[in-house]
Protein backbone atom coordinates (compact mmCIF):
# COMPACT_ATOMS: atom_id res chain seq x y z
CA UNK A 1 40.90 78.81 -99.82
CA UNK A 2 43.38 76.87 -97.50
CA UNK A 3 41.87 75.41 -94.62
CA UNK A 4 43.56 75.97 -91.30
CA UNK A 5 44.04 72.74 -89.06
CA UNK A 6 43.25 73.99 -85.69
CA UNK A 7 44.30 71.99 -82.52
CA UNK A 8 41.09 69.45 -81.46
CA UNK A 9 39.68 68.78 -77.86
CA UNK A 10 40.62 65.25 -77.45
CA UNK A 11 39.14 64.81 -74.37
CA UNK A 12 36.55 66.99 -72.67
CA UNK A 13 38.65 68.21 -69.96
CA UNK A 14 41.45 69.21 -72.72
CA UNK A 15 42.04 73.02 -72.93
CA UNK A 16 45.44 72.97 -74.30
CA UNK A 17 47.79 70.37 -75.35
CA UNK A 18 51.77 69.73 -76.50
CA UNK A 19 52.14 69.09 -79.68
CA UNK A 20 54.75 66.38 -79.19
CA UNK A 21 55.48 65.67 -82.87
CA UNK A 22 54.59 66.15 -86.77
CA UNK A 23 54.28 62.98 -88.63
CA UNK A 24 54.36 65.06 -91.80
CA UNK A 25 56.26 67.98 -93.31
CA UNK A 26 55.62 70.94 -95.45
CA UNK A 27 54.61 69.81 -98.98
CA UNK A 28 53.69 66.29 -98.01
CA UNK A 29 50.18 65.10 -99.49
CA UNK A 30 47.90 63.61 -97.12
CA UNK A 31 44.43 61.61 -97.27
CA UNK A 32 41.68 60.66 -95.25
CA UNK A 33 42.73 58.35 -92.45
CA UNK A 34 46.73 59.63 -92.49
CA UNK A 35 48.40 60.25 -89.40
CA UNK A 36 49.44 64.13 -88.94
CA UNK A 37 50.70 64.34 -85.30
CA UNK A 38 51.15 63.28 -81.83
CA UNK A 39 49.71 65.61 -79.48
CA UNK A 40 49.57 64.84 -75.15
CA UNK A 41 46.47 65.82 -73.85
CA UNK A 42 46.16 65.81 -69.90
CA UNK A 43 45.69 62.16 -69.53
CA UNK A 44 47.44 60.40 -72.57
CA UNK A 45 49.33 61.05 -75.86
CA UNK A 46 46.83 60.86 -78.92
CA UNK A 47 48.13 60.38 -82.52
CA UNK A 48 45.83 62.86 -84.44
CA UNK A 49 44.46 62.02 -88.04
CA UNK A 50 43.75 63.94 -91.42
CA UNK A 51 40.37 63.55 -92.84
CA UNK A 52 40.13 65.59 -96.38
CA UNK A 53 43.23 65.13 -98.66
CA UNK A 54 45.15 67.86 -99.52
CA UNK A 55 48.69 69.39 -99.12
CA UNK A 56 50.79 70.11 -95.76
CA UNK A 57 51.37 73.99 -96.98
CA UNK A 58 52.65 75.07 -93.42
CA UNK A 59 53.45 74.15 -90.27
CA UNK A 60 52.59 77.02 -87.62
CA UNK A 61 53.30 75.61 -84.26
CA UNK A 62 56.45 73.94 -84.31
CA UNK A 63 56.80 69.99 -82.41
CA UNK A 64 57.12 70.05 -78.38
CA UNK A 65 55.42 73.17 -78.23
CA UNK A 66 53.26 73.15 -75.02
CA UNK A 67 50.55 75.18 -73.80
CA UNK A 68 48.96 74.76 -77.32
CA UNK A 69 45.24 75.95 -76.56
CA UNK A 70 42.46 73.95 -78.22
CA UNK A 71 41.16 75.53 -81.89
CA UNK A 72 44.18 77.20 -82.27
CA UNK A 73 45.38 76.83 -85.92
CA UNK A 74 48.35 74.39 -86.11
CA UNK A 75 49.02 73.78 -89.75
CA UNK A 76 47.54 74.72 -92.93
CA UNK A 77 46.00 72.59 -95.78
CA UNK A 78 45.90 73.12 -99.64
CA UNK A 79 43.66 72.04 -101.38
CA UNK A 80 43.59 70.97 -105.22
CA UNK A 81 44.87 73.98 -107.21
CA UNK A 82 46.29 76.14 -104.37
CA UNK A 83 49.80 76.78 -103.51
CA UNK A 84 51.72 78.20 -100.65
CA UNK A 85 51.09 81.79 -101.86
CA UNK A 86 47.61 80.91 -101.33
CA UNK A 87 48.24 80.88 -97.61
CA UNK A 88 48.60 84.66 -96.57
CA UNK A 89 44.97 84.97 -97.26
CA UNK A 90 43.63 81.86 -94.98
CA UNK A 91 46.12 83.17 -92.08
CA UNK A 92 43.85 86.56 -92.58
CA UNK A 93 40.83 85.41 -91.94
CA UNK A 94 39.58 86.99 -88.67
CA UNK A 95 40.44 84.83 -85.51
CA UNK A 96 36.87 84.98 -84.18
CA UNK A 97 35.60 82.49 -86.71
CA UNK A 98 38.61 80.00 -87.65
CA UNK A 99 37.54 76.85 -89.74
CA UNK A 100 36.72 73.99 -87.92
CA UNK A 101 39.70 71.40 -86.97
CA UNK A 102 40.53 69.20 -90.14
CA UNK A 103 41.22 66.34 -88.77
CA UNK A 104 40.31 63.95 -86.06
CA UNK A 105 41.57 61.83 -83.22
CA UNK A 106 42.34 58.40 -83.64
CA UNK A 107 39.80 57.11 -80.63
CA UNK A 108 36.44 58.25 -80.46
CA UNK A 109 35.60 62.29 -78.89
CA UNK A 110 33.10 62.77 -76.19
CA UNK A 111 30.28 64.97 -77.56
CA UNK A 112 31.41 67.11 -74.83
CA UNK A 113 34.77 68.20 -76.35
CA UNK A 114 35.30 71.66 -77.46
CA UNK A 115 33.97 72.18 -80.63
CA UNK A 116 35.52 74.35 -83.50
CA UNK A 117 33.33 77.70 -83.38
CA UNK A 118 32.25 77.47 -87.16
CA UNK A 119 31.28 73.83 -86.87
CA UNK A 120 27.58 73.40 -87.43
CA UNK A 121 24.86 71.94 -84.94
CA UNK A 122 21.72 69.78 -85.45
CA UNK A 123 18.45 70.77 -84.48
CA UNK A 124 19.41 69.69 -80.94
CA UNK A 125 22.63 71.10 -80.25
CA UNK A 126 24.62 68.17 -81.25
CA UNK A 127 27.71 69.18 -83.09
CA UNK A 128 28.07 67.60 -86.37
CA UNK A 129 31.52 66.44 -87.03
CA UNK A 130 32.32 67.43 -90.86
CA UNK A 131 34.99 68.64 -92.89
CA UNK A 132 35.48 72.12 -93.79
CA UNK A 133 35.43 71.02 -97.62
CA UNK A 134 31.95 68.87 -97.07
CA UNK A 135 30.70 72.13 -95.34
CA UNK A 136 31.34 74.55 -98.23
CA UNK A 137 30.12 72.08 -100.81
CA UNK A 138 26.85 71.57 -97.97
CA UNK A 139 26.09 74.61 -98.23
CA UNK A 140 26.15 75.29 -101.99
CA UNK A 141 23.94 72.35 -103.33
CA UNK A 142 21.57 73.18 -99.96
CA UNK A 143 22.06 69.51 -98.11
CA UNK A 144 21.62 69.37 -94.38
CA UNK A 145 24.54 67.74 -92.45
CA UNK A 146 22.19 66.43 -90.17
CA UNK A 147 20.57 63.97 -92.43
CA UNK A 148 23.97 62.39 -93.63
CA UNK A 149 25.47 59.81 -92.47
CA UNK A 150 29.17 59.92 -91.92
CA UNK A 151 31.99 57.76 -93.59
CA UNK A 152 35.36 59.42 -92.31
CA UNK A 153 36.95 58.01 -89.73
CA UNK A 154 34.90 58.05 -86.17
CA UNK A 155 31.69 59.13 -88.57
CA UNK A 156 33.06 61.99 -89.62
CA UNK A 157 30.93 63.40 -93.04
CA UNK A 158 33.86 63.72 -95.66
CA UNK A 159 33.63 65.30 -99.53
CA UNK A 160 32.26 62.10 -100.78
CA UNK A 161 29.51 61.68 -98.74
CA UNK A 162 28.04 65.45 -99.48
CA UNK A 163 29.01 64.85 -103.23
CA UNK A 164 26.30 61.48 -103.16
CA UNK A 165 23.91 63.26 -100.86
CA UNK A 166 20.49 64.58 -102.70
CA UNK A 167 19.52 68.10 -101.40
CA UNK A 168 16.57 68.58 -98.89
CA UNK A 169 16.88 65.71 -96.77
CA UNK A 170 15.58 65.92 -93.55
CA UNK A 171 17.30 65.73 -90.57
CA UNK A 172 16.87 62.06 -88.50
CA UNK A 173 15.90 62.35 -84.83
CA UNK A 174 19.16 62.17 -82.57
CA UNK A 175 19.88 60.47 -79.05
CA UNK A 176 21.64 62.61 -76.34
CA UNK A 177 24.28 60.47 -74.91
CA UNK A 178 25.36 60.26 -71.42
CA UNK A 179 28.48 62.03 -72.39
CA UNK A 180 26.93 64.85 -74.17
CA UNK A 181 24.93 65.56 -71.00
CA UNK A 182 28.13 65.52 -68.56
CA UNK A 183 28.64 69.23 -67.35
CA UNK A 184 32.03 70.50 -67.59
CA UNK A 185 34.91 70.43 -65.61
CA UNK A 186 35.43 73.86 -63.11
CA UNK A 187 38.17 76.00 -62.95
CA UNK A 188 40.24 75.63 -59.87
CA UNK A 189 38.49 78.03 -57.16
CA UNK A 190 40.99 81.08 -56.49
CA UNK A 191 42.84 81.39 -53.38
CA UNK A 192 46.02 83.32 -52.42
CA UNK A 193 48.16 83.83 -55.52
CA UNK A 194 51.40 81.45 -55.83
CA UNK A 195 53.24 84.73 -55.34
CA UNK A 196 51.76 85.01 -52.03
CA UNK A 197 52.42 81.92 -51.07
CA UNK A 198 56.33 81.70 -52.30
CA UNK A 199 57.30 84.67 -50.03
CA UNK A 200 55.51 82.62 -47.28
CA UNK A 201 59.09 80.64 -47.53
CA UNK A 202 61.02 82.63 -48.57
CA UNK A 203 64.36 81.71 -46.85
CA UNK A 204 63.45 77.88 -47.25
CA UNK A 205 64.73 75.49 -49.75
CA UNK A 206 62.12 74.34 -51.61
CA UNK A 207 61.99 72.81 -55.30
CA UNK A 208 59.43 74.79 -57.51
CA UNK A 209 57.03 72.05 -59.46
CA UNK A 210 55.29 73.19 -62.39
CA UNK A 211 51.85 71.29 -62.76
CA UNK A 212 51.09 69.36 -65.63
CA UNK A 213 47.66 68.66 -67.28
CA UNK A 214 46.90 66.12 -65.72
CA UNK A 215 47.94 67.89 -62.30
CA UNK A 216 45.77 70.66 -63.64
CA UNK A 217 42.67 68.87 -64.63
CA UNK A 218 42.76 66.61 -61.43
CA UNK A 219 42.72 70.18 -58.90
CA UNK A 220 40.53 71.49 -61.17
CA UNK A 221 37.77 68.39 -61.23
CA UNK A 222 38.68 67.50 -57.26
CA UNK A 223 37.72 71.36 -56.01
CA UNK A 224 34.72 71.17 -58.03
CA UNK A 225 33.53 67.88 -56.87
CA UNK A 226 34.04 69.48 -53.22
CA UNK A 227 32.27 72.23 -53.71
CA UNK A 228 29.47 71.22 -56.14
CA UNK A 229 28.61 67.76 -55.00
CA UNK A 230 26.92 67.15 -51.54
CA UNK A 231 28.79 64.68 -50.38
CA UNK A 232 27.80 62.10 -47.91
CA UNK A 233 29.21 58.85 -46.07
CA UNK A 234 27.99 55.08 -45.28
CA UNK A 235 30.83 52.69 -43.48
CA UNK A 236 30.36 49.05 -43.59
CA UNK A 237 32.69 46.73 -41.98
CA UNK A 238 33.07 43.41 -44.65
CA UNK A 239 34.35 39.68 -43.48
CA UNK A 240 36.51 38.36 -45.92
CA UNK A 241 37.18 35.03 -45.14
CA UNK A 242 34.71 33.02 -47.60
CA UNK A 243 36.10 35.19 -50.21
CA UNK A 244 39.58 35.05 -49.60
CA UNK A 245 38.86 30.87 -49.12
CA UNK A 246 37.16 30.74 -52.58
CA UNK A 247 38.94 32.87 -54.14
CA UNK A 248 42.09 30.37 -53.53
CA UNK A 249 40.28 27.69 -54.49
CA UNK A 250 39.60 28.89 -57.78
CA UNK A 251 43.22 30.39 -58.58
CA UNK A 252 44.50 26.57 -57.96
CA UNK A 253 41.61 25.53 -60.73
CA UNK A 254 42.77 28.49 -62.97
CA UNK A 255 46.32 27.91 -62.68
CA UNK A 256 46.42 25.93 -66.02
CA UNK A 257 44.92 29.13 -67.36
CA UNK A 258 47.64 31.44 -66.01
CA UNK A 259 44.84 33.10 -64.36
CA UNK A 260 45.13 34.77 -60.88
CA UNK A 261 42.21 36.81 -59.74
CA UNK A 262 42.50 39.63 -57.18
CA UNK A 263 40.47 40.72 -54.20
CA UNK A 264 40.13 43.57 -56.46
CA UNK A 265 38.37 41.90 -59.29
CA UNK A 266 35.81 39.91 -56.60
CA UNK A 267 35.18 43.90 -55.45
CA UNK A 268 34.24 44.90 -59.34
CA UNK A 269 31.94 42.28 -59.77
CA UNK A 270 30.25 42.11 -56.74
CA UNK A 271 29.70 46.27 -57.76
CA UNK A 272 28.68 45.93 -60.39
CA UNK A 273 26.02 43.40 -59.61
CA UNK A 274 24.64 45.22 -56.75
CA UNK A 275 24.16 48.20 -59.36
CA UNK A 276 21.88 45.92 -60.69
CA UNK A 277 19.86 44.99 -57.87
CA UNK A 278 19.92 48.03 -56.75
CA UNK A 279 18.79 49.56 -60.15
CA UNK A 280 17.82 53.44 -58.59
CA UNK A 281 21.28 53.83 -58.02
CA UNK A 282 22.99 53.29 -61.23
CA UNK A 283 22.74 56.88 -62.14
CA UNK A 284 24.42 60.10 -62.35
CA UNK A 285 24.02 63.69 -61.57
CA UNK A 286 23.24 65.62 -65.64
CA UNK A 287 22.94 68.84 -63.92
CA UNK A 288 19.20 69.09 -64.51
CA UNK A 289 18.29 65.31 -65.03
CA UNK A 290 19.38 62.22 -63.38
CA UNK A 291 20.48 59.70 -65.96
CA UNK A 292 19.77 56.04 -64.40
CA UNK A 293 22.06 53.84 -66.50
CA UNK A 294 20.85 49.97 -67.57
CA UNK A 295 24.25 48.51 -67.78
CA UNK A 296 26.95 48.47 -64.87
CA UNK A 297 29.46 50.74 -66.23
CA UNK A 298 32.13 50.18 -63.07
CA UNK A 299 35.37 52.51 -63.60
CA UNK A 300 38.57 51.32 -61.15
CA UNK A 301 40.93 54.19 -59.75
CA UNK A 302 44.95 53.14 -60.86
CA UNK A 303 47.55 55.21 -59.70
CA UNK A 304 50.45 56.13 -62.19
CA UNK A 305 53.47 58.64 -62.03
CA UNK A 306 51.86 62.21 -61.11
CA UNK A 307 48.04 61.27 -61.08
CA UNK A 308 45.61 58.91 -61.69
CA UNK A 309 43.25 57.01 -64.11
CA UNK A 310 39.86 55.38 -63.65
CA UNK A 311 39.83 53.30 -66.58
CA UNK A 312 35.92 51.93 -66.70
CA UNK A 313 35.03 48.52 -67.59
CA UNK A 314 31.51 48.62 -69.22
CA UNK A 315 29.02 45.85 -68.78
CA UNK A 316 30.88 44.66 -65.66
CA UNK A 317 27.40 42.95 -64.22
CA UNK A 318 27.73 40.26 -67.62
CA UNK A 319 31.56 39.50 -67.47
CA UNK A 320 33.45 36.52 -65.24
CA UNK A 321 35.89 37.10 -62.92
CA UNK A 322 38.51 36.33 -65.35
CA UNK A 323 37.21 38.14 -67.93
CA UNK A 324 37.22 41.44 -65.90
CA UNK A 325 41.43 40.51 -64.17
CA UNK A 326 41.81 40.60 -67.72
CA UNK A 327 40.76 43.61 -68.55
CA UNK A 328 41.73 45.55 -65.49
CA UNK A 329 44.97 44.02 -65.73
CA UNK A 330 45.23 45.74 -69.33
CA UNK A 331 43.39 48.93 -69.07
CA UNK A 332 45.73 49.47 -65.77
CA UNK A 333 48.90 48.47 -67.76
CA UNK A 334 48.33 50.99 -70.82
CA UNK A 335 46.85 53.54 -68.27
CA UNK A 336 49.88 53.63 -66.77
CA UNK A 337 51.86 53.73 -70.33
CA UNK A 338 49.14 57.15 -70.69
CA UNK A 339 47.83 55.04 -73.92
CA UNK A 340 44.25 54.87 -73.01
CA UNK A 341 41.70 56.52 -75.68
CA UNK A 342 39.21 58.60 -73.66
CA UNK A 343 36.13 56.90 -74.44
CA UNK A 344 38.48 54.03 -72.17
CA UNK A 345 38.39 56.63 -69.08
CA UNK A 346 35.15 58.26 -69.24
CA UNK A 347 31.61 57.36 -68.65
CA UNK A 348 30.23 55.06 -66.16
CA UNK A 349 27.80 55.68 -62.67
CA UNK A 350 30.06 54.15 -59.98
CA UNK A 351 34.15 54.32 -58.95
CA UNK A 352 36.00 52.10 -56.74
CA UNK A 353 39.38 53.33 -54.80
CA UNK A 354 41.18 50.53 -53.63
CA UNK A 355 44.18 51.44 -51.37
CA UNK A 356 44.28 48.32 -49.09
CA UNK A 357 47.30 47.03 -51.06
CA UNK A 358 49.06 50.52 -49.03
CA UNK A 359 48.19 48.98 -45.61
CA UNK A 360 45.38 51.98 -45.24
CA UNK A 361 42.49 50.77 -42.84
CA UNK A 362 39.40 53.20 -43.95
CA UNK A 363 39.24 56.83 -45.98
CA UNK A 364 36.95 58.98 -47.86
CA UNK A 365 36.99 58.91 -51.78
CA UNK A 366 35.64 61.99 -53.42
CA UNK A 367 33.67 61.32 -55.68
CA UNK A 368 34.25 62.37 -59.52
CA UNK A 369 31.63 63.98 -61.10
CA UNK A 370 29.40 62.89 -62.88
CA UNK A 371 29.44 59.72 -60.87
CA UNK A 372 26.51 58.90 -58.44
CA UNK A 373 29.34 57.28 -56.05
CA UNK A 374 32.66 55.69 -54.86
CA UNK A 375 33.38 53.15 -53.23
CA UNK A 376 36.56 53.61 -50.65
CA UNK A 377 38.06 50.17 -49.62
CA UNK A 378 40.86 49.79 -47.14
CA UNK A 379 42.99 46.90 -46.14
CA UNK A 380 41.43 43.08 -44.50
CA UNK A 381 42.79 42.97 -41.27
CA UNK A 382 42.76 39.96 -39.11
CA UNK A 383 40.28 41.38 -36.03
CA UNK A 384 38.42 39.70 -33.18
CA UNK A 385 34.72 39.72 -33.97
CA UNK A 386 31.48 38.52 -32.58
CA UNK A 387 30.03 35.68 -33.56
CA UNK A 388 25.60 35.25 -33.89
CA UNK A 389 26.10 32.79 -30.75
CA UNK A 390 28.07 35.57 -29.02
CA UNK A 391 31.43 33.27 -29.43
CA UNK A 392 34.65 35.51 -29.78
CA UNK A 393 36.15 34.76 -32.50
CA UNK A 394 39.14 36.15 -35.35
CA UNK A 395 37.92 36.91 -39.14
CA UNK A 396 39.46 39.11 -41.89
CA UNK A 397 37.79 42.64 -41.81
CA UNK A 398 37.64 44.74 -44.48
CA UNK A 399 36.47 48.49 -43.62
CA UNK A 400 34.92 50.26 -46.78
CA UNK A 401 32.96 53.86 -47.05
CA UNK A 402 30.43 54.83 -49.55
CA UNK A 403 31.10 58.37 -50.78
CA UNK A 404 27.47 59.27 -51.99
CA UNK A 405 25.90 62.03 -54.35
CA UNK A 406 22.72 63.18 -51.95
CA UNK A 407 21.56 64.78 -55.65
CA UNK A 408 21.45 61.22 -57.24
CA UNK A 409 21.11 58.41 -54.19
CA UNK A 410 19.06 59.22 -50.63
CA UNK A 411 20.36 57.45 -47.52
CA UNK A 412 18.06 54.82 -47.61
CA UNK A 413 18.98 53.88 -50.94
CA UNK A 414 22.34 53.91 -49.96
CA UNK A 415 22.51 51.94 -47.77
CA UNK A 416 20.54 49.75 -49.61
CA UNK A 417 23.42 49.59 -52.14
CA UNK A 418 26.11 49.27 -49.92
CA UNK A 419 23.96 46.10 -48.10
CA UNK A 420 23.44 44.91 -51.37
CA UNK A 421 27.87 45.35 -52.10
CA UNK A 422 28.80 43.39 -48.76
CA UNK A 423 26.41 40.38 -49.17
CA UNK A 424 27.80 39.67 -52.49
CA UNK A 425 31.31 39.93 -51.06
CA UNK A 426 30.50 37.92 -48.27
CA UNK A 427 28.66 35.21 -49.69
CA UNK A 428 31.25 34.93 -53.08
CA UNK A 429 30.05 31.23 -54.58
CA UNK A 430 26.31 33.30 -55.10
CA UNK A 431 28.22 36.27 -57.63
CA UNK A 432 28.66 32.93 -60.00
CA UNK A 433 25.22 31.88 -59.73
């Protein structure tokens, strides 16, 4: 029976998507691993791939078509002796159950992602990712999913591997990733209805913006953060100057290198270190768990056209300073190019929201779920301060605020990360000891 090709969740925030453009046409044969589409989710544009061979028999949503919802069917796929008359029957098929999506994105999907409704589960929820063709051959020679091991791309379980699989096998015990345990992202709380609010100004000019995804996913995960997560704030006042002093001694050593590290990247590191010694609070809010993270997962807020990314750099506590200007430097360039994958964006315990560079003194960040905090940093100002001898004297200040989950960290532990933040900034040389 054809297989319908139903539109994935490439991210788990994705409810619908454009699908910018085909890669194939009607009547072109495709394989495992072929490219089908290119489809813009709310943060990025994704090229989506085929994973069972078979024949393009129709395309049902035609290219630049927005508002695509996920699991909607997209395209349909022959298989070996059908044809396109074959096709009235699969379209049928009662839209309660559709088969699951027959293909998969080319970076890896969050466990949390919308699954197709007829894709199968292992004993502990888990989705299994498989074909619709592995399924149906599954469940004729009575093999359990869960006991194979995937060879399609991303560990997706294909034809072949069902075909080599002996029936019975038991299913292995499986890990619950951080991911899977996220919660999911709220709908926007209601409020007066843009109707209401147009006749408000009515005799105004005004230019009418329609949001985006990524407009739409930021309200949407902002107003839940609000209203779900009890916020509270620790302020800490930072002096700069042994930084900014050896951080220009080391850009004249690097220069050879053509490397130039940033306040920015001293700020990462000296995070992500502090989430070490300050192991309690490397954790996040699972709804009824805390998850307390080993490594420093450390994501970085970068502002692009209409929104904003927080690419994460994982293992940030084991990487030089160069090594993580390097890879802020790229995640921020592609992020603003929308070309990160989403495992590139999600994840990690801890944020940091840098807007010094906009001359802002201090703010509140609010902080994105499932995070356990973010770090707000404003701009180092030249200020007089008071020496330990009670000498007047000037220093660069740095104000910063600690946006804290009270469900995850208590104030005393808090504070004891944001101590543990503003000695490693202020005493630089130790953060390469």
């Amino acid at each position: 029976m054809p297989i319908e090709i139903l539109m994935p969740a490439l991210s788990p925030t994705m409810e619908e998507g454009t699908l910018a453009k085909w890669l194939v046409k009607e009547g072109d044969t495709v394989s495992s691993g072929d490219l089908l589409a290119e489809i813009e989710t709310d943060k990025a544009t994704m090229e989506f791939e085929a994973v069972d061979e078979g024949v393009i028999g129709k395309i049902l949503v035609a290219e630049g078509s927005e508002g695509v919802k996920v699991n909607t069917a997209i395209a349909v796929l022959l298989e070996d002796g059908e044809s396109a008359d074959d096709i009235g029957a699969a379209s049928s098929a009662p839209a309660a159950a559709p088969k699951a999506t027959e293909a998969a994105p080319s970076a890896p999907v969050a466990e949390t992602a919308t699954p197709a409704p007829a894709a199968p589960a292992a004993a502990d929820g888990s989705r299994i990712f498989a074909s619709p063709l592995a399924r149906r051959i599954a469940a004729s020679k009575g093999i359990d999913l869960a006991a194979l091991t995937g060879s399609g791309p991303h560990g997706r379980i294909v034809k072949a591997d069902v075909e080599a699989a002996q029936p019975g096998a038991a299913a292995p015990a499986k890990t619950v990733s951080a991911a899977a345990a996220a919660p999911a992202v709220a709908a926007v709380a209601s409020g007066p209805s843009s109707d209401v609010i147009a006749k408000m100004y009515e005799g105004r000019e005004y230019e009418e913006i329609a949001l985006n995804g990524m407009r739409k996913t930021i309200a949407a995960r902002l107003t839940e953060a609000k209203q779900t997560v009890p916020h509270f704030y620790l302020r800490r006042d930072i002096k700069l100057d042994a930084l900014l002093e050896f951080r220009g001694t080391l850009n004249k050593q690097l220069e050879a290198r053509n490397v130039k590290l940033s306040v920015n990247d001293f700020i990462i590191k000296a995070c992500a270190l502090a989430l070490q010694s300050v192991p309690d609070a490397n954790a996040v809010w699972a709804g009824d768990k805390v998850l307390k993270l080993k490594p420093s997962d450390v994501a970085v807020a970068v502002a692009i056209e209409g929104g904003l990314f927080t690419p994460v750099l994982q293992d940030a506590e084991t990487k030089s300073l160069s090594a993580l200007s390097a890879q802020m430097k790229d995640l921020a360039g592609r992020a603003r190019d929308r070309k990160l994958a989403p495992h590139e964006y999600q994840g990690g315990s801890f944020a940091i929201s840098n807007l010094g560079m906009f001359g802002i003194d201090n703010f509140d960040a609010v902080i994105n779920p499932p995070h356990g905090a973010i770090l707000a940093v404003g701009a180092g100002k030249k200020q007089p301060v008071v020496g330990p001898d009670g000498d007047l004297a000037v220093a660069t200040v740095m104000s910063v605020t600690l946006s804290v989950d009270h469900r995850v960290i208590d104030g005393a532990l808090g504070a004891e990360l944001l101590n543990a933040i503003v000695e490693n900034l202020e005493n630089p040389v130790a953060m390469l000891a």
